[in-house]
N, C-alpha and C. Protein backbone atom coordinates (compact mmCIF):
# COMPACT_ATOMS: atom_id res chain seq x y z
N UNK A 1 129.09 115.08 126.19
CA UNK A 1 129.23 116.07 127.25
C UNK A 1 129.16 117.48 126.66
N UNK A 2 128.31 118.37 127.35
CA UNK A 2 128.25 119.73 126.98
C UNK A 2 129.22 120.56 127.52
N UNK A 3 129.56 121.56 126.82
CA UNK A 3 130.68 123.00 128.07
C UNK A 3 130.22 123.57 127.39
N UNK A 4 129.38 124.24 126.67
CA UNK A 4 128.67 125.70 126.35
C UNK A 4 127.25 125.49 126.52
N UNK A 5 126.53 126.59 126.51
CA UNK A 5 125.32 127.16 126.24
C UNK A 5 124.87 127.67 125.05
N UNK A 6 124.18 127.43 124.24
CA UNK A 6 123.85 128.48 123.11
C UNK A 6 122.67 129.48 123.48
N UNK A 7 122.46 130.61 123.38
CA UNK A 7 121.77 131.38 123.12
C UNK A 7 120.91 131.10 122.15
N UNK A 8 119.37 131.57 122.03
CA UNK A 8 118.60 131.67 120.50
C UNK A 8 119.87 132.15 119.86
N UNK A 9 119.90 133.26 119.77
CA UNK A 9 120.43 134.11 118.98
C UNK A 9 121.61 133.80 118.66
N UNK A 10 122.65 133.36 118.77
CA UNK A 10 123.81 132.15 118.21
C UNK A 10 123.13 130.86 117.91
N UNK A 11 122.15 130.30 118.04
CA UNK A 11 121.13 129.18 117.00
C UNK A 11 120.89 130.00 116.10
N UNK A 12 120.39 130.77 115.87
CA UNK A 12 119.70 131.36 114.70
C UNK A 12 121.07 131.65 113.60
N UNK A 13 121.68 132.64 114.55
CA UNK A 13 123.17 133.40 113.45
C UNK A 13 123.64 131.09 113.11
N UNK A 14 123.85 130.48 113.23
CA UNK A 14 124.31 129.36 112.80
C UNK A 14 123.11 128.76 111.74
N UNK A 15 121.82 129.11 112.14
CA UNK A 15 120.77 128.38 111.04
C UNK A 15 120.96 129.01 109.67
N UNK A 16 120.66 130.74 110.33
CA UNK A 16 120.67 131.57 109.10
C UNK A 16 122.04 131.71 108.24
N UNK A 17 123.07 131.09 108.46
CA UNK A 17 124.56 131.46 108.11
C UNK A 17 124.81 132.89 108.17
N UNK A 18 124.57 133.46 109.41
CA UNK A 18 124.70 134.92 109.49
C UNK A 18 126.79 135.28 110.49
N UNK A 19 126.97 136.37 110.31
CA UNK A 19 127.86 136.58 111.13
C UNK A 19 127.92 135.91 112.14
N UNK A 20 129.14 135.14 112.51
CA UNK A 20 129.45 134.20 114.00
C UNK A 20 129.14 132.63 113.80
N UNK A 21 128.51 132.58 112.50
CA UNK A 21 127.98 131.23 112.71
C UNK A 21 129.12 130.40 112.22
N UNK A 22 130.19 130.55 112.41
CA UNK A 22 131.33 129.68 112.27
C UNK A 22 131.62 129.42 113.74
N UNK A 23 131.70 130.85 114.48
CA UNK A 23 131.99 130.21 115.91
C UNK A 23 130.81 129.32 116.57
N UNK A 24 129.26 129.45 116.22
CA UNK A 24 128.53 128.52 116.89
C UNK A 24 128.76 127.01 116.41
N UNK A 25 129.31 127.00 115.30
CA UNK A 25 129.33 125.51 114.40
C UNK A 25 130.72 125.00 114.97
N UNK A 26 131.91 125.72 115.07
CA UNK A 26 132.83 124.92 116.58
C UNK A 26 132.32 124.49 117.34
N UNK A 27 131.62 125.42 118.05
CA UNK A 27 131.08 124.29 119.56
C UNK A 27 129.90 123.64 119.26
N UNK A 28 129.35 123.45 118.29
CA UNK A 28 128.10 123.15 118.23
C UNK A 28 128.37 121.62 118.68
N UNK A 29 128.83 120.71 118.59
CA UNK A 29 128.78 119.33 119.46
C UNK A 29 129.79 119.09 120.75
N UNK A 30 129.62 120.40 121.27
CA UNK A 30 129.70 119.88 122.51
C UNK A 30 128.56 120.88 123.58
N UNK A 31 127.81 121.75 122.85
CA UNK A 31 127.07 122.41 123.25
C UNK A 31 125.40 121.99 123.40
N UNK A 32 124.53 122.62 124.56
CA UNK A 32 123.55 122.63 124.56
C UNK A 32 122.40 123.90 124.71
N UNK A 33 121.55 123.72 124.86
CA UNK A 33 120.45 125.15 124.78
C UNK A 33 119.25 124.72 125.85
N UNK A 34 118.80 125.47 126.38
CA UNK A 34 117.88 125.88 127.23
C UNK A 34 116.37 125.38 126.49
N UNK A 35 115.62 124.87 126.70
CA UNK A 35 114.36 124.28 126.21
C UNK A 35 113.57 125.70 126.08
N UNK A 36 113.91 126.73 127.33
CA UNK A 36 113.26 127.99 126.67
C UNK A 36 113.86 128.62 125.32
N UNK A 37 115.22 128.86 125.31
CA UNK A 37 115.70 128.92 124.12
C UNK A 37 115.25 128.03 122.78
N UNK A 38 114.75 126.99 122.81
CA UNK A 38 114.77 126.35 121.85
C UNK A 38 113.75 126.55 121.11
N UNK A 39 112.66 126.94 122.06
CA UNK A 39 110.98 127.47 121.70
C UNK A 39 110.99 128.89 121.06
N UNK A 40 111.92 129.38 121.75
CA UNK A 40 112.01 131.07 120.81
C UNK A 40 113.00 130.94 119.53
N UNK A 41 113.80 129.78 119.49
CA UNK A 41 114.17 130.00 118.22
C UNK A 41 113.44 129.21 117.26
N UNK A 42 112.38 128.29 117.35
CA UNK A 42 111.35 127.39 116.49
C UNK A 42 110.38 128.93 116.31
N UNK A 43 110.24 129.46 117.52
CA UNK A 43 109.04 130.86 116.91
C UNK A 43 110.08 131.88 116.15
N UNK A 44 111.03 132.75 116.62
CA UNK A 44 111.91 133.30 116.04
C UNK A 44 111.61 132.90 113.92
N UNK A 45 112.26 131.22 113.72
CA UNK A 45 112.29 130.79 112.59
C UNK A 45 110.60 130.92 111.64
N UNK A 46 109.57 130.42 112.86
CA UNK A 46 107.99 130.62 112.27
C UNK A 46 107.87 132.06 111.89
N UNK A 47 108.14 133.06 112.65
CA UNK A 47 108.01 134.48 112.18
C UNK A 47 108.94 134.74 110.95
N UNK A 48 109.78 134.12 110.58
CA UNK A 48 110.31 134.24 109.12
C UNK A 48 109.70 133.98 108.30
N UNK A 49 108.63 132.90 108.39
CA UNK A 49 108.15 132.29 107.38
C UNK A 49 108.99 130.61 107.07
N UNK A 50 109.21 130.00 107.96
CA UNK A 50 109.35 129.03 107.82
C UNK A 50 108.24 127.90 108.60
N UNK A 51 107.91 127.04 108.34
CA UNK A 51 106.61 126.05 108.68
C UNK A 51 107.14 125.36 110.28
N UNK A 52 106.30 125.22 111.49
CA UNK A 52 107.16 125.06 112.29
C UNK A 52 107.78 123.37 112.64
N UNK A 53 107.11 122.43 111.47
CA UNK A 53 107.98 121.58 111.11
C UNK A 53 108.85 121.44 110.69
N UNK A 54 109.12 122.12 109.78
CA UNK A 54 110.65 122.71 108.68
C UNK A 54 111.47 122.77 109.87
N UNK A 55 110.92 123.58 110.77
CA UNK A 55 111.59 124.61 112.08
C UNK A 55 112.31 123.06 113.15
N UNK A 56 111.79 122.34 113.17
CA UNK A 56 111.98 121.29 114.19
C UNK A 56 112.71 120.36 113.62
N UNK A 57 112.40 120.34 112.57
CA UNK A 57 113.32 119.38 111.58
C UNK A 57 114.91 119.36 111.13
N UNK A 58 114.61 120.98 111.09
CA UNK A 58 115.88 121.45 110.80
C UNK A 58 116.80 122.04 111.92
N UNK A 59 116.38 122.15 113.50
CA UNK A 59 117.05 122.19 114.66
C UNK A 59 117.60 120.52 114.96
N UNK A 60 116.66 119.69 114.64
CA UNK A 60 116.92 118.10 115.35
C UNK A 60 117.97 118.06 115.25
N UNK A 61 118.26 117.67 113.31
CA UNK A 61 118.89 117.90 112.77
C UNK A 61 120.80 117.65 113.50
N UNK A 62 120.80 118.85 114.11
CA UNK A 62 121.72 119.85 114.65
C UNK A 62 122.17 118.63 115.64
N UNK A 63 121.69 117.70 116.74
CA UNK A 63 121.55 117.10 117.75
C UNK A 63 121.87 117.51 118.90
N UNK A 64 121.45 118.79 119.28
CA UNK A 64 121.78 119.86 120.05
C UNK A 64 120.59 119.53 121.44
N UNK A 65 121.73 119.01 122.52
CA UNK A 65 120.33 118.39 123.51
C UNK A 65 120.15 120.27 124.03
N UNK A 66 118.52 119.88 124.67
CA UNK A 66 117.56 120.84 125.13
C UNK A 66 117.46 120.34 126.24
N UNK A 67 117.96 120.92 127.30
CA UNK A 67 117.42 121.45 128.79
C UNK A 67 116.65 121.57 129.48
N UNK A 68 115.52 121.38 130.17
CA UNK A 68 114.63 121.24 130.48
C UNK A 68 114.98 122.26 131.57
N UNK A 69 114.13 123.31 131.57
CA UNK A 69 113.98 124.32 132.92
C UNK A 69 113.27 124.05 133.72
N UNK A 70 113.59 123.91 134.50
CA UNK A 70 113.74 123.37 136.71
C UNK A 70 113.46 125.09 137.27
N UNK A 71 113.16 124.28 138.53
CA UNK A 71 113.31 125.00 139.53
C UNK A 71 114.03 126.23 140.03
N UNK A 72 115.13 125.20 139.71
CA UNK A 72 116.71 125.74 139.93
C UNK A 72 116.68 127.08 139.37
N UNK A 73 116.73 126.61 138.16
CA UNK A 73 116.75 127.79 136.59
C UNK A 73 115.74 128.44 137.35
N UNK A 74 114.51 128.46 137.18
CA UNK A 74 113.49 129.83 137.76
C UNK A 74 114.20 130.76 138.34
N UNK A 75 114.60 130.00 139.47
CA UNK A 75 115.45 130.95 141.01
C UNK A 75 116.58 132.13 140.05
N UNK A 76 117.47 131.08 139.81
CA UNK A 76 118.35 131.71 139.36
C UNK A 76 117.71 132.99 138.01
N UNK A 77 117.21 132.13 136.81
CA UNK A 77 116.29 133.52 136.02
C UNK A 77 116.22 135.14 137.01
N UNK A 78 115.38 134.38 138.24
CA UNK A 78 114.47 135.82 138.99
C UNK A 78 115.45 136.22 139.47
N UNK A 79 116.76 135.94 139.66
CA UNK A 79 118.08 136.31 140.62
C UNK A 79 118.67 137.63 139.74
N UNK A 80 118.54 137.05 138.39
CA UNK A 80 118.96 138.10 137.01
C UNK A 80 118.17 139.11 136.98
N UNK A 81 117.07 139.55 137.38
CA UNK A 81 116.28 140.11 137.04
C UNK A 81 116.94 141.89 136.88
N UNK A 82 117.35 142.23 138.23
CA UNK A 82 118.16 143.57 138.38
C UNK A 82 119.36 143.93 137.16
N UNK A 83 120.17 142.59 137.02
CA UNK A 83 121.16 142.57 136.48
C UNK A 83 121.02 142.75 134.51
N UNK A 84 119.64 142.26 134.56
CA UNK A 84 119.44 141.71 133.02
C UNK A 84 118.92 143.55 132.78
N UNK A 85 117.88 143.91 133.63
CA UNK A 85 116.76 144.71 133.08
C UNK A 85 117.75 145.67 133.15
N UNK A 86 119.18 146.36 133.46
CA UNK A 86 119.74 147.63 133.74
C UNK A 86 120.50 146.98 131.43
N UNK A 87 120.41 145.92 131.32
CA UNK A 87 120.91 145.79 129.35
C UNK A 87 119.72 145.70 128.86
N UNK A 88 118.62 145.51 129.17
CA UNK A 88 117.32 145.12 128.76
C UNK A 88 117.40 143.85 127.78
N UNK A 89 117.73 142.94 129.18
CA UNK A 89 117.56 141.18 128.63
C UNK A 89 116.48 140.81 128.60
N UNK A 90 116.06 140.03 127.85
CA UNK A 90 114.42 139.16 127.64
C UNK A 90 114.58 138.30 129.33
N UNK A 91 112.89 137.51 129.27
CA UNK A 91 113.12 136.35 129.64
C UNK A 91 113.87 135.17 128.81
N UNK A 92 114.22 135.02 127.65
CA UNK A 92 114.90 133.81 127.34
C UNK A 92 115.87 134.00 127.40
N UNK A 93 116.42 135.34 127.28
CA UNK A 93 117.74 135.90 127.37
C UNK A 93 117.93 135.13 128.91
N UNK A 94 117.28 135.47 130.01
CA UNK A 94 117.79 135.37 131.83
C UNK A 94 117.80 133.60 131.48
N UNK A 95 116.87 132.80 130.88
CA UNK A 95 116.91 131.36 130.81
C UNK A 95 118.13 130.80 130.66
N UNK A 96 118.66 131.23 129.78
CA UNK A 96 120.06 131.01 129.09
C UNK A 96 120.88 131.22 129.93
N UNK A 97 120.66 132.65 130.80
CA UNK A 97 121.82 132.64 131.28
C UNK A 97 121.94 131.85 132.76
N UNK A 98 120.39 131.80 133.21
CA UNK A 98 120.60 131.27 134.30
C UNK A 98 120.70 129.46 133.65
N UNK A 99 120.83 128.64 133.20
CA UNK A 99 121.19 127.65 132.26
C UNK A 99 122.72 127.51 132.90
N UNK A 100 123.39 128.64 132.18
CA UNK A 100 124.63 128.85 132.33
C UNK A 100 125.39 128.74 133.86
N UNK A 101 124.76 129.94 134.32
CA UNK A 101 125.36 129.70 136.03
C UNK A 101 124.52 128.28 136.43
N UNK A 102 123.53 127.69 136.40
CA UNK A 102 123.20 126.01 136.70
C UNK A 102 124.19 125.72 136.40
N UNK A 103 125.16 125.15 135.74
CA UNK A 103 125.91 124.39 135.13
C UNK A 103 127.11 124.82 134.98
N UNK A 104 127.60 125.44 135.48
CA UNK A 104 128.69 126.66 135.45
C UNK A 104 129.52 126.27 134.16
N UNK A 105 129.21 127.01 133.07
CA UNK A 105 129.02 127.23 131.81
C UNK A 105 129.15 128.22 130.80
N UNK A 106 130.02 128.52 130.05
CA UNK A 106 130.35 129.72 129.05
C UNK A 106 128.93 129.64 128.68
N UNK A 107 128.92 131.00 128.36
CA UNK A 107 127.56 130.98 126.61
C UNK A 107 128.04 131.79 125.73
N UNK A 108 127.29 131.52 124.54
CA UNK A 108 127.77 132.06 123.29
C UNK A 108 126.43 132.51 123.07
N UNK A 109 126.90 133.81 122.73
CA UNK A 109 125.26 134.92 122.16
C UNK A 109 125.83 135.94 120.64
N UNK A 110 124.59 136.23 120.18
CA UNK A 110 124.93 137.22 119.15
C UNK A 110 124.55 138.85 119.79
N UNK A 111 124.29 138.45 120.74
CA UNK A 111 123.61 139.97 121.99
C UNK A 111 125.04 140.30 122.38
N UNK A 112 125.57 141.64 122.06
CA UNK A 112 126.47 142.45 122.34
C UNK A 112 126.36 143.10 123.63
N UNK A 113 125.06 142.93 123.92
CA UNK A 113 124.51 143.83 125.28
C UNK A 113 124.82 142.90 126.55
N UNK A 114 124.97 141.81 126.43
CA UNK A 114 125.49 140.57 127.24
C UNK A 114 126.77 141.11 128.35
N UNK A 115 127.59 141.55 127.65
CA UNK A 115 128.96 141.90 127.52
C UNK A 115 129.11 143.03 128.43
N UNK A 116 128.00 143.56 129.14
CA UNK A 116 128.57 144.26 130.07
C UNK A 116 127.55 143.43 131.20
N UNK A 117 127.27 142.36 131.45
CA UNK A 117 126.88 142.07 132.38
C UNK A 117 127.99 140.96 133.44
N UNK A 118 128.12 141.12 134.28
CA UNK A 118 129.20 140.58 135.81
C UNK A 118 128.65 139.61 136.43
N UNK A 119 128.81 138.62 136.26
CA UNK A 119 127.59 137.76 136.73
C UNK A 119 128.44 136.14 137.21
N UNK A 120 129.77 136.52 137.18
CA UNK A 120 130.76 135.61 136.82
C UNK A 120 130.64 134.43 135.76
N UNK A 121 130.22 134.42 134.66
CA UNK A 121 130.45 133.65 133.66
C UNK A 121 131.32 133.91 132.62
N UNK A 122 131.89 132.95 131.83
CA UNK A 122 132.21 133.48 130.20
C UNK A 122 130.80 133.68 129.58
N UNK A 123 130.86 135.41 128.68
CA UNK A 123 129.86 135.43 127.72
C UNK A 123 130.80 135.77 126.46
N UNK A 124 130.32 135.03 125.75
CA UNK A 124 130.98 135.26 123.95
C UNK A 124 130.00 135.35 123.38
N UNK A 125 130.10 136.84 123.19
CA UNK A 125 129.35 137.68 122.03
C UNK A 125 130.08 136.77 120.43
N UNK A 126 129.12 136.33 119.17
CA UNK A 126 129.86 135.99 118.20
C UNK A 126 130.03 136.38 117.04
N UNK A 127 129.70 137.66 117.25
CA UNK A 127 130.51 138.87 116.32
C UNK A 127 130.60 140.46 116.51
């Protein structure tokens, strides 16, 4: 059973052992990620210079189920749109979060800019 969301960006701070990645490695088994998320952090990792097998290998790994974005999620994404663009959220950023309200669901991000958005969820910035 999942109760969080991960963000790319709390995948990554946990791949890279960067700041926070102790708090993503707590929840990391009971957490899941957004299938859009999962694609920006396999490209995210390719733009480092890692092979994007390495990249897949080393997320599996993790056993971090992926989400499949619906319908649902779209709606909700385009619902963010006002809310995201006044922090200047990505689209994977709105995925995640609309992920989150699907499933009524904390997330954990390394985006500080998160943190002023009202949207009624828990967001945990993780550092």
């Amino acid at each position: 059973m999942t109760d969080v969301v991960l963000d790319a960006s709390a995948l990554l701070a946990l791949l890279r052992a960067e700041p926070g990645a102790d708090r993503v490695a707590a929840a990391r088994g009971r957490a899941c990620i957004s299938a859009v998320n999962l694609a920006e952090a396999y490209g995210k990792l390719v733009g480092y210079g890692e092979p994007l097998e390495t990249a897949v290998t080393t997320i599996g790994k993790l056993h971090l189920p992926a989400v499949a974005f619906d319908g649902r999620q779209a709606a909700l994404l385009a619902s963010l749109w006002h809310p995201a663009r006044a922090v200047g959220l990505s689209l994977g950023d709105r995925a995640c979060l609309a992920l989150a309200l699907a499933r009524g669901l904390p997330v954990l991000t390394a985006d500080r800019a998160w943190s002023r958005l009202d949207l009624g969820l828990t967001i945990t910035c993780i550092r």
